[in-house]
C-alpha atoms as a PDB file:
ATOM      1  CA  UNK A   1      51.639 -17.369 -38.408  1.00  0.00           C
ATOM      2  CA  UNK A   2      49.870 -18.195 -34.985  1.00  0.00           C
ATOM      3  CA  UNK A   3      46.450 -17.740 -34.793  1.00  0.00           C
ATOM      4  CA  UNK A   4      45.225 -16.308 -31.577  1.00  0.00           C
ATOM      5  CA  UNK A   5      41.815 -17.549 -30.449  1.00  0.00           C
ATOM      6  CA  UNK A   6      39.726 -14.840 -28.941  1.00  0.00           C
ATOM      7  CA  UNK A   7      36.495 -15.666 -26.113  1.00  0.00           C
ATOM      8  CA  UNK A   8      35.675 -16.372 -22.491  1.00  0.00           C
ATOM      9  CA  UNK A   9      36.401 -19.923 -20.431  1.00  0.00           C
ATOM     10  CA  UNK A  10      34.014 -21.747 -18.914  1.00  0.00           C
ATOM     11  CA  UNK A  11      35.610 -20.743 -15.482  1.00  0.00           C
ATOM     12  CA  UNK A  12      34.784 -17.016 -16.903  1.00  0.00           C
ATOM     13  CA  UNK A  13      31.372 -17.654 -17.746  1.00  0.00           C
ATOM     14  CA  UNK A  14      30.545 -19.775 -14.414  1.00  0.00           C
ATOM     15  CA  UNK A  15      31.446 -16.809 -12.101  1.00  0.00           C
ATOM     16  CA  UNK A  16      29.700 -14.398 -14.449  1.00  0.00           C
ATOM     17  CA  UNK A  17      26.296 -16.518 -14.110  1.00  0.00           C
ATOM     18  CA  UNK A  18      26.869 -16.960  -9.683  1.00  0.00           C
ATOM     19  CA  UNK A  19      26.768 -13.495 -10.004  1.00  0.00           C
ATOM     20  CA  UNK A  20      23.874 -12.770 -11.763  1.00  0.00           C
ATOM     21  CA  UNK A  21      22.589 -15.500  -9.422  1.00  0.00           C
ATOM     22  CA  UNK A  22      23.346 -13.433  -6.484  1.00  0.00           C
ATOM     23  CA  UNK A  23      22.174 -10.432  -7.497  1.00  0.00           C
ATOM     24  CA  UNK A  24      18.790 -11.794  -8.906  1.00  0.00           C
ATOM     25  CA  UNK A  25      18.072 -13.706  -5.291  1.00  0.00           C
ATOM     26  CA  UNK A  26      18.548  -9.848  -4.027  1.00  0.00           C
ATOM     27  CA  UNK A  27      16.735  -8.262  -6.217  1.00  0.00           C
ATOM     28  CA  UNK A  28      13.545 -10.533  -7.025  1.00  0.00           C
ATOM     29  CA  UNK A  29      11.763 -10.358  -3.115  1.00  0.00           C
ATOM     30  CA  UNK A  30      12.739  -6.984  -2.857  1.00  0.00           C
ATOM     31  CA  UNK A  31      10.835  -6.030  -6.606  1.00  0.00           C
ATOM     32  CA  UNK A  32       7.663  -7.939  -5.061  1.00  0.00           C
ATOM     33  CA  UNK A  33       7.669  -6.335  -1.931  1.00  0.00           C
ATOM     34  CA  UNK A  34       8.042  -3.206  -3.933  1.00  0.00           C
ATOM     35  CA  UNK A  35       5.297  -4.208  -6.002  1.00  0.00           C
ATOM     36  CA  UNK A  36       3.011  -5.002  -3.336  1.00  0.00           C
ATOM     37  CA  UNK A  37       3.661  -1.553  -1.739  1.00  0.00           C
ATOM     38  CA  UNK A  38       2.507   0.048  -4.326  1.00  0.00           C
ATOM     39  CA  UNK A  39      -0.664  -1.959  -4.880  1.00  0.00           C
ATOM     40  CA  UNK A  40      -1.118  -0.420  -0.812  1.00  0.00           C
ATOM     41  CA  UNK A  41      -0.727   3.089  -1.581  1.00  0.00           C
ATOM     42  CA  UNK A  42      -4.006   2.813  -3.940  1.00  0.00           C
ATOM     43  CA  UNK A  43      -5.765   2.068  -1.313  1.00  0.00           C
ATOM     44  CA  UNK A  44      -4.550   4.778   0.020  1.00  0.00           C
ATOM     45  CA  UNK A  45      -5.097   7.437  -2.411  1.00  0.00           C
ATOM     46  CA  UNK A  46      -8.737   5.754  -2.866  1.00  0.00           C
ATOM     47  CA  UNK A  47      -8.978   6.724   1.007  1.00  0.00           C
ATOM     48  CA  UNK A  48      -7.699  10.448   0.252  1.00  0.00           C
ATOM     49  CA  UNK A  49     -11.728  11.242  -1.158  1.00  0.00           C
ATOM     50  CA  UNK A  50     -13.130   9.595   2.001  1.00  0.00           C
ATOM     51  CA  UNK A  51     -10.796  11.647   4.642  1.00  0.00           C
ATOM     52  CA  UNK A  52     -11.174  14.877   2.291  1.00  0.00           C
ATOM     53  CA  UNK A  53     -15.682  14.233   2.783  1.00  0.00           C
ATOM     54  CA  UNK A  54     -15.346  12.897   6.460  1.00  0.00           C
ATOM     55  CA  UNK A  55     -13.036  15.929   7.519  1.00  0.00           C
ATOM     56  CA  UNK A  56     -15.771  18.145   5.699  1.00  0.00           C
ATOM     57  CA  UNK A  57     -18.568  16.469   7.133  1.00  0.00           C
ATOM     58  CA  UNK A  58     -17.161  17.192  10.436  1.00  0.00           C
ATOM     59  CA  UNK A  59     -16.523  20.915   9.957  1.00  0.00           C
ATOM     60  CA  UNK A  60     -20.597  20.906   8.872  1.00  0.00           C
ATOM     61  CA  UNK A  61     -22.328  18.364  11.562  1.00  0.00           C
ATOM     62  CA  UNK A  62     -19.722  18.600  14.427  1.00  0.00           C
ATOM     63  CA  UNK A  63     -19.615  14.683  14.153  1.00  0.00           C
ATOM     64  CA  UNK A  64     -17.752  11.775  12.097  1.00  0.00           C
ATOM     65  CA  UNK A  65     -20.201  10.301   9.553  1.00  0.00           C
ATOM     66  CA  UNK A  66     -21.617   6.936   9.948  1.00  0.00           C
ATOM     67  CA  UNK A  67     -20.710   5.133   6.656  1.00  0.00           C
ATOM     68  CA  UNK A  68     -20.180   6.174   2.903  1.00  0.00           C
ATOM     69  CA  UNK A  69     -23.337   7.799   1.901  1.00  0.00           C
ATOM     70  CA  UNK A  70     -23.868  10.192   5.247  1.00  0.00           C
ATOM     71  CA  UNK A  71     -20.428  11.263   4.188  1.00  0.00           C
ATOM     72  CA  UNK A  72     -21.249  11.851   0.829  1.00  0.00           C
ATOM     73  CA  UNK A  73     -19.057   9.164  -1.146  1.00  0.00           C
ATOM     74  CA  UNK A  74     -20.413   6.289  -3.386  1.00  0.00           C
ATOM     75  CA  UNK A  75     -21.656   3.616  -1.400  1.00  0.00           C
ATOM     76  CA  UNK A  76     -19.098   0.890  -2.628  1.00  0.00           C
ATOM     77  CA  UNK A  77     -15.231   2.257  -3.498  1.00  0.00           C
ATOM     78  CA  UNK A  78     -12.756   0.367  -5.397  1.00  0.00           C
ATOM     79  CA  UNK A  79     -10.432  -0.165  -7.251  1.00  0.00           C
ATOM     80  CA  UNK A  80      -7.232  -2.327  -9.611  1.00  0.00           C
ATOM     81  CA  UNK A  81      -6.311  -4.231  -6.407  1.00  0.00           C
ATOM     82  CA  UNK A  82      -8.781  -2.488  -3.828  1.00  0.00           C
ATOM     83  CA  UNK A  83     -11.941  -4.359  -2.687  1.00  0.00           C
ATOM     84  CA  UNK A  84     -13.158  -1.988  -1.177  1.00  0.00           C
ATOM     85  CA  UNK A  85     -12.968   1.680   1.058  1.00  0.00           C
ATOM     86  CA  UNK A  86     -15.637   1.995   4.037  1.00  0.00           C
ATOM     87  CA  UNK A  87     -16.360   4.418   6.140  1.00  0.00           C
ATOM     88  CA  UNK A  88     -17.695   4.222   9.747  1.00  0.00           C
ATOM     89  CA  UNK A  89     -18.144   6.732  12.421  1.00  0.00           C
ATOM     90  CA  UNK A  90     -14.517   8.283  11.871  1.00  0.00           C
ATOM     91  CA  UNK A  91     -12.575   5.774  10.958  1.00  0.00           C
ATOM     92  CA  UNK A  92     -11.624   4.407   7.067  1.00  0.00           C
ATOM     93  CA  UNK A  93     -10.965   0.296   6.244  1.00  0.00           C
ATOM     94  CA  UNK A  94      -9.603   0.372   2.890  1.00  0.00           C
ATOM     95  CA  UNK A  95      -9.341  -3.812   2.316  1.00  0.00           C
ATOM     96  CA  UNK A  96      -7.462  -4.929  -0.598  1.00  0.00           C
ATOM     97  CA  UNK A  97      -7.690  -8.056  -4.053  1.00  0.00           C
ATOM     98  CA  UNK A  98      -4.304  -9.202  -4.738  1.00  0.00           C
ATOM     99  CA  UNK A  99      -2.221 -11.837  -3.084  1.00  0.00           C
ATOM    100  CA  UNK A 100      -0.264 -11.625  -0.730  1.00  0.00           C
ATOM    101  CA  UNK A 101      -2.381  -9.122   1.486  1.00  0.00           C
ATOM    102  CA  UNK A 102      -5.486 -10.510  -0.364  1.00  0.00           C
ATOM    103  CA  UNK A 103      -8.598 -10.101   2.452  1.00  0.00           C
ATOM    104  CA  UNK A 104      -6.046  -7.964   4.339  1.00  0.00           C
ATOM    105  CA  UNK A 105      -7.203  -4.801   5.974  1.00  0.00           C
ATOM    106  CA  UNK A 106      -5.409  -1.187   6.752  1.00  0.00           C
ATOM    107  CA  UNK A 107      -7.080   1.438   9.201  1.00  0.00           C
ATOM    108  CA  UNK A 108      -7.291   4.765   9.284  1.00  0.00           C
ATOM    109  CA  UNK A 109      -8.675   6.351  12.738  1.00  0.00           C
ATOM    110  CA  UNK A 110      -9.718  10.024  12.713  1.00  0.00           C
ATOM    111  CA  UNK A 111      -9.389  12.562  15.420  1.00  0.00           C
ATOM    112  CA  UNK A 112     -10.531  16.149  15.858  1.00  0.00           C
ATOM    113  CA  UNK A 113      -7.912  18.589  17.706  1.00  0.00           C
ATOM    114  CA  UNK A 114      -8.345  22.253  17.822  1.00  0.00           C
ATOM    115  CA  UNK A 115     -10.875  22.244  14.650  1.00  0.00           C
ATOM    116  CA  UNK A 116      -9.066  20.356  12.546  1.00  0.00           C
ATOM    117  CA  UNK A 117      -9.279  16.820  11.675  1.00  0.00           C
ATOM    118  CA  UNK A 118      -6.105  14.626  11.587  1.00  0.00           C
ATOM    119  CA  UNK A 119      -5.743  11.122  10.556  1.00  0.00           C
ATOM    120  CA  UNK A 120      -3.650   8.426  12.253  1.00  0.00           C
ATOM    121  CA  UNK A 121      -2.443   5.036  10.644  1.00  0.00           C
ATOM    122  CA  UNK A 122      -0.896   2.177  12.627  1.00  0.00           C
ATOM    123  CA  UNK A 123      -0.977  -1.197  13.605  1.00  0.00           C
ATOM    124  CA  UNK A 124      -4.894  -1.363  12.929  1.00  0.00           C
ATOM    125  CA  UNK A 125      -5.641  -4.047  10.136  1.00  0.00           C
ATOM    126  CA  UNK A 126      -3.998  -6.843   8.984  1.00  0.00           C
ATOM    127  CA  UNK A 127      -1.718  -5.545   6.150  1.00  0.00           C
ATOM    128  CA  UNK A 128       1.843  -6.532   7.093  1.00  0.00           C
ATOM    129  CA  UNK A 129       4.275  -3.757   8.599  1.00  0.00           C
ATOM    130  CA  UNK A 130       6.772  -4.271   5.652  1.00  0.00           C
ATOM    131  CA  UNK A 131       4.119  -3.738   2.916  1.00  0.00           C
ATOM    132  CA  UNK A 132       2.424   0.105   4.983  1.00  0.00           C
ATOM    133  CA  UNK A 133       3.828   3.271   3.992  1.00  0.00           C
ATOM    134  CA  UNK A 134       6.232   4.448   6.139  1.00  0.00           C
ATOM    135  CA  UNK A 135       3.685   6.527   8.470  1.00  0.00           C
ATOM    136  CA  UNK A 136       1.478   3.462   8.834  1.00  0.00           C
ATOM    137  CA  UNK A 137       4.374   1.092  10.553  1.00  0.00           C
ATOM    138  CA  UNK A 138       4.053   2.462  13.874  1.00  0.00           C
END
């Protein structure tokens, strides 16, 4: 009787591993970017007290507060990979830990319009374009 020998070639295993190759020099950057986005949107949601007491603050006084306390927030916010959220005269600097946007900065200006106060986010700060939300790449 023959005996039949079962398994993969080395041919078969060298295009199996290119592959992975490929698809792991795709996937890696785009998981850090991904990661780094999300270390962003903290700072964000940090931010979402600070525009909830300045747009308050404004309905009250008639004016944008001049830094944390007059708007009624702690005086220092932070957070996992957020140094720290300021506010000043209307407009938010949420400035964030981790590398790569370590010491980086992202902006958000108020304005008042018909009694209500709306926020804008754009190319204020020094956070790069590909790491903002979507709304903040302008």
């Amino acid at each position: 009787m023959k005996k039949l020998q079962k398994g993969f070639t080395l041919i078969e295993l060298m295009i199996v591993i290119a592959i992975l190759g490929i698809l792991m020099a795709i996937a890696i950057p785009a998981y850090q970017d991904y990661t780094v986005r999300a270390k962003v949107s903290e700072g964000i949601n940090l931010a979402g007290a600070a525009k909830l007491a300045i747009s308050e603050y404004v309905q009250s006084e008639g004016v944008f507060p001049s830094d944390n306390t007059n708007a009624g927030l702690a005086p220092t916010i932070s957070g996992n990979d957020v140094t720290s959220v300021v506010v000043s005269t209307g407009i938010i600097t949420i400035t964030y830990t981790p590398s790569p946007i370590a010491n980086s900065t992202l902006v958000l200006s108020a304005y008042t319009t018909a009694g209500s106060t709306l926020w804008t986010c754009g190319s204020d700060g020094s956070v790069s374009a590909r790491f903002r939300p979507a709304t903040c790449r302008n």
